[in-house]
Protein backbone atom coordinates (compact mmCIF):
# COMPACT_ATOMS: atom_id res chain seq x y z
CA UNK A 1 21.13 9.65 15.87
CA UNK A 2 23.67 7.21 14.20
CA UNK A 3 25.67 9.15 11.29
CA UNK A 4 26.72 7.20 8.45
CA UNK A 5 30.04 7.85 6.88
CA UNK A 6 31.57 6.34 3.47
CA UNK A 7 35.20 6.54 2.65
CA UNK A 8 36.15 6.19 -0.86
CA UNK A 9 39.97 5.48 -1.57
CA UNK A 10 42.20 4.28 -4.58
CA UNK A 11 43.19 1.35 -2.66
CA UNK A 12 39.54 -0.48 -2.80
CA UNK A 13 38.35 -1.70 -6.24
CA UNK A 14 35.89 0.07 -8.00
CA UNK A 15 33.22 -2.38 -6.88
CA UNK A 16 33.79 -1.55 -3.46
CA UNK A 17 34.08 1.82 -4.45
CA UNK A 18 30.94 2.08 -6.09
CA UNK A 19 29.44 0.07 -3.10
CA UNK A 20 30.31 2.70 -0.83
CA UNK A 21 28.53 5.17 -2.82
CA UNK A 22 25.64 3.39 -3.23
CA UNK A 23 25.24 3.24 0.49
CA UNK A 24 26.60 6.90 1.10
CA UNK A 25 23.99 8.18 -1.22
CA UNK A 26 21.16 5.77 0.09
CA UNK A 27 22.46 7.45 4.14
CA UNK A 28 21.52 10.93 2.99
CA UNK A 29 17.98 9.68 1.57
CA UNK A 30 16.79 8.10 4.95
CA UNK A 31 16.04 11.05 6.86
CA UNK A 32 13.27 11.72 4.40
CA UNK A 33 12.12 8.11 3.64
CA UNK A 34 11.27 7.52 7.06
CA UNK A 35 9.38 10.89 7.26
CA UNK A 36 6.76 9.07 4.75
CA UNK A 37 6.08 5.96 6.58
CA UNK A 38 7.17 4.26 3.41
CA UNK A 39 4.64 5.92 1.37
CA UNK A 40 5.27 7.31 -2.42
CA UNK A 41 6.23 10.76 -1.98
CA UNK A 42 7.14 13.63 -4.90
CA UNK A 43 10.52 13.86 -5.71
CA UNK A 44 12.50 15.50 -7.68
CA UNK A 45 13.20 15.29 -11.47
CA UNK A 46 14.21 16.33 -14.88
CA UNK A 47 17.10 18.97 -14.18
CA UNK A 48 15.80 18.84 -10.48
CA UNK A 49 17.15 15.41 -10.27
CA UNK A 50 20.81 17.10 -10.17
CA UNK A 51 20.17 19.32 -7.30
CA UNK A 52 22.35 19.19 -4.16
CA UNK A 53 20.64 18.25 -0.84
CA UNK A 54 22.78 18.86 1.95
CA UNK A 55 21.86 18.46 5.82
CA UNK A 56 23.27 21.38 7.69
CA UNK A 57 21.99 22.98 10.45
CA UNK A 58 24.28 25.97 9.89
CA UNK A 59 23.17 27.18 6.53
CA UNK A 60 19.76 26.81 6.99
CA UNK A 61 19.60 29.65 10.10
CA UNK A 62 17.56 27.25 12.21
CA UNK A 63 14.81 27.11 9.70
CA UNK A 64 13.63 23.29 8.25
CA UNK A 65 15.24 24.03 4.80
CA UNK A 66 16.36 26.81 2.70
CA UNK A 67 17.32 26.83 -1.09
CA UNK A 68 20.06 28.48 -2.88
CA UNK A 69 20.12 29.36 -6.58
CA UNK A 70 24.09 29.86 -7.26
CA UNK A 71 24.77 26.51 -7.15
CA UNK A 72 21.55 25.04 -6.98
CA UNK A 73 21.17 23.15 -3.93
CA UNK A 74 18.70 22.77 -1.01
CA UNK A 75 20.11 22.46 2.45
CA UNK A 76 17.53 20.89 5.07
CA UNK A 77 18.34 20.88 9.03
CA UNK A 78 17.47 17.22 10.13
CA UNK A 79 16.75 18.51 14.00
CA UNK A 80 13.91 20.86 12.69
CA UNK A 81 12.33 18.14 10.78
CA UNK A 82 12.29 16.01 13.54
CA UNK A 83 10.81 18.94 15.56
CA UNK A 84 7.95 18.93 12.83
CA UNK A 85 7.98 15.44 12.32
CA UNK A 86 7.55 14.90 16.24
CA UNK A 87 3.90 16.76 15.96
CA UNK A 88 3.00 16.71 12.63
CA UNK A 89 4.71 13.78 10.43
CA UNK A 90 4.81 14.16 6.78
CA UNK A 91 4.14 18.24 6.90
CA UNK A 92 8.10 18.96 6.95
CA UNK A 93 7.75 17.32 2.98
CA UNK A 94 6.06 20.60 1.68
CA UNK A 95 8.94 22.30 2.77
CA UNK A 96 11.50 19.97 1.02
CA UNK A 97 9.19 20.41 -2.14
CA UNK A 98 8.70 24.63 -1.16
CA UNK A 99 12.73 24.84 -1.95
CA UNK A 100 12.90 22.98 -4.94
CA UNK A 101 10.22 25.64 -6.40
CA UNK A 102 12.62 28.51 -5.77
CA UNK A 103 15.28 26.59 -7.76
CA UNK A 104 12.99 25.68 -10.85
CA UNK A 105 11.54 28.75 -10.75
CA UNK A 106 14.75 30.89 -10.21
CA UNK A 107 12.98 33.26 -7.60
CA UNK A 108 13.03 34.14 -4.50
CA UNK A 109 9.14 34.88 -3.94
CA UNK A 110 8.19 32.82 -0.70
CA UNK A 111 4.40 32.83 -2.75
CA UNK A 112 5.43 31.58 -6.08
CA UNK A 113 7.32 28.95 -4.36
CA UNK A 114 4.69 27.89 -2.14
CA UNK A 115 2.31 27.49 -5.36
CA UNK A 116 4.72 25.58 -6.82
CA UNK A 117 5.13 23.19 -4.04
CA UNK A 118 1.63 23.29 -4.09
CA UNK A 119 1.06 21.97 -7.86
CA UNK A 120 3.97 19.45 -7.90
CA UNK A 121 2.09 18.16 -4.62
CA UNK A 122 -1.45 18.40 -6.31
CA UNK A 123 0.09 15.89 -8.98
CA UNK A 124 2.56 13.65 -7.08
CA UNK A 125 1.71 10.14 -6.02
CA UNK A 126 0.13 10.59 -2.14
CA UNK A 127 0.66 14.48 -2.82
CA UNK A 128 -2.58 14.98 -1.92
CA UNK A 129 -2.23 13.51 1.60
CA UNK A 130 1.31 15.87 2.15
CA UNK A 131 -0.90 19.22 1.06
CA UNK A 132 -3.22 18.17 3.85
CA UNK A 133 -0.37 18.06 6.54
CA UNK A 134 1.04 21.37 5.27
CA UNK A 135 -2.19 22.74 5.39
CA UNK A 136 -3.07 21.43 8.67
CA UNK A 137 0.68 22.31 10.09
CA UNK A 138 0.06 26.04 9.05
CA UNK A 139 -3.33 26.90 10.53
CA UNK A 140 -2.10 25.15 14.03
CA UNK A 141 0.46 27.70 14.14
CA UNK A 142 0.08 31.03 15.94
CA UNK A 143 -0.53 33.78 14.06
CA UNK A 144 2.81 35.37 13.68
CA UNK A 145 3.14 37.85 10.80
CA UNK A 146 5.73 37.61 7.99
CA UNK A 147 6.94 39.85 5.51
CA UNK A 148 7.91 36.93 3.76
CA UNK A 149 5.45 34.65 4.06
CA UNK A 150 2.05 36.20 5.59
CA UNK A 151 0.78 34.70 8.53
CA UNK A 152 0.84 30.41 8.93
CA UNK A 153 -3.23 30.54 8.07
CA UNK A 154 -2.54 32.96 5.32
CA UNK A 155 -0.05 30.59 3.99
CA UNK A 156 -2.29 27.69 4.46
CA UNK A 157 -4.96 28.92 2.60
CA UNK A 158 -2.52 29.95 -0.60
CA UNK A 159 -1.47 26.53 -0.52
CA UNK A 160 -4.78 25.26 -0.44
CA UNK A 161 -6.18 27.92 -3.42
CA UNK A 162 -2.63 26.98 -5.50
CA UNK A 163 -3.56 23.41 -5.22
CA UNK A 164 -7.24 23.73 -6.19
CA UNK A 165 -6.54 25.98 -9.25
CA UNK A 166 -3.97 22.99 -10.34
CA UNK A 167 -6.71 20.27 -9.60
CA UNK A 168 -10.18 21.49 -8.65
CA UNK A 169 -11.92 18.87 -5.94
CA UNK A 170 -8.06 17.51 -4.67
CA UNK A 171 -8.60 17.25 -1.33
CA UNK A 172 -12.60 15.59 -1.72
CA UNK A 173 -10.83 12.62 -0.32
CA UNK A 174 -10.84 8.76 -1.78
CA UNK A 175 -13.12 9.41 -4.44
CA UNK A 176 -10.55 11.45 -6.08
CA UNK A 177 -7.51 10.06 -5.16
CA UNK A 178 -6.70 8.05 -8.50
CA UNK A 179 -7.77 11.49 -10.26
CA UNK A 180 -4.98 11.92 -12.62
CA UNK A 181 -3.83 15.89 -13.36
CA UNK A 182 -2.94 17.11 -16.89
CA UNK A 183 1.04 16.38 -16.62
CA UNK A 184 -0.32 12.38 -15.30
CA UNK A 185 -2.88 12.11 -18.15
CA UNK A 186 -0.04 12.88 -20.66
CA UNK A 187 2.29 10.75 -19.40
CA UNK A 188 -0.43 7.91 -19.39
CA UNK A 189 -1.65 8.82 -22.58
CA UNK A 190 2.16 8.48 -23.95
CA UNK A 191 2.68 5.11 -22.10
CA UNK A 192 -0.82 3.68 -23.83
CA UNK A 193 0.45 4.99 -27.09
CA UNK A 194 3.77 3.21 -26.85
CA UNK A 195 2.45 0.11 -25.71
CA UNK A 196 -0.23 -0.16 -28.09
CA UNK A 197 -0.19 -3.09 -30.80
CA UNK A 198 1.59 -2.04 -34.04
């Protein structure tokens, strides 16, 4: 894996210097692009936008990603996504979005987090087509019991019921896929209203 590292000193001009950054910040965001196969993808916004994502194995515990809410920021472990990514590509994104629900929602329920993930998904350009992964990712797991979490195809199944409460008929395939959700049909209905002839 090639690491990419940006050095930012006084002596450069601020060009450069804002060069560097550019490409530093553009580094941390390819681990995730290429999980998409350059499809759209939810990210995050609003007061989301300012969360931290650091790659570190160490802080996660050897899990794909775990959130913290004191400073917000979501730390992801690159090797366990390409474990995922290796037999199921695009299902280590509900994860990435799972984390971000514990920060917007300040908790550390495993279940609200995963319905969430599950709504932002529902609603997010090619969401749709992530839920399905997830979905799929958790019933091919063995059924190991959780505390946290339930078992894989008890988690599956939330995620499914979270996304269908959000958008009934999601996952009926093409004939739904330009369906627009609430939040979408607002922010269309806002565009139209703004562009409209005075």
């Amino acid at each position: 894996m090639t690491f990419y590292s940006c050095r930012v000193t006084d002596a450069l001009p601020k060009a450069h210097r804002r060069i560097g950054l550019v490409i530093a910040a553009l580094a941390l965001l390819l681990p995730w692009g290429a999980a998409t196969e350059a499809h759209a993808q939810w990210v995050p916004s609003g007061a989301l936008a300012a969360v931290r994502v650091v790659h570190d194995c160490d802080e996660t515990g050897g899990d794909v990603a775990v959130s913290r809410l004191d400073p917000p920021t979501v730390y992801l472990c690159d090797r366990v996504v390409r474990l995922i990514r290796t037999k199921e590509p695009g299902a280590e994104h509900f994860y990435f979005v799972h984390e971000f629900g514990h920060i917007a929602l300040q908790t550390s329920s495993e279940s609200a987090a995963d319905c969430w993930a599950a709504r932002e998904l529902v609603e997010a350009p090619n969401g749709s087509r992530f839920l399905r992964l997830a979905i799929a990712h958790f019933r091919s797991r063995a059924d190991e019991p959780s505390a946290r979490y339930g078992s894989p195809r008890e988690r599956a199944e939330r995620i499914r019921s979270c996304a269908d409460e959000a958008m009934p008929g999601w996952d009926a395939g093409d004939a739904t896929a330009h369906r627009a959700g609430p939040r979408r049909q607002r922010t269309q209905a806002a565009r139209a209203t703004a562009s409209a002839p005075k």
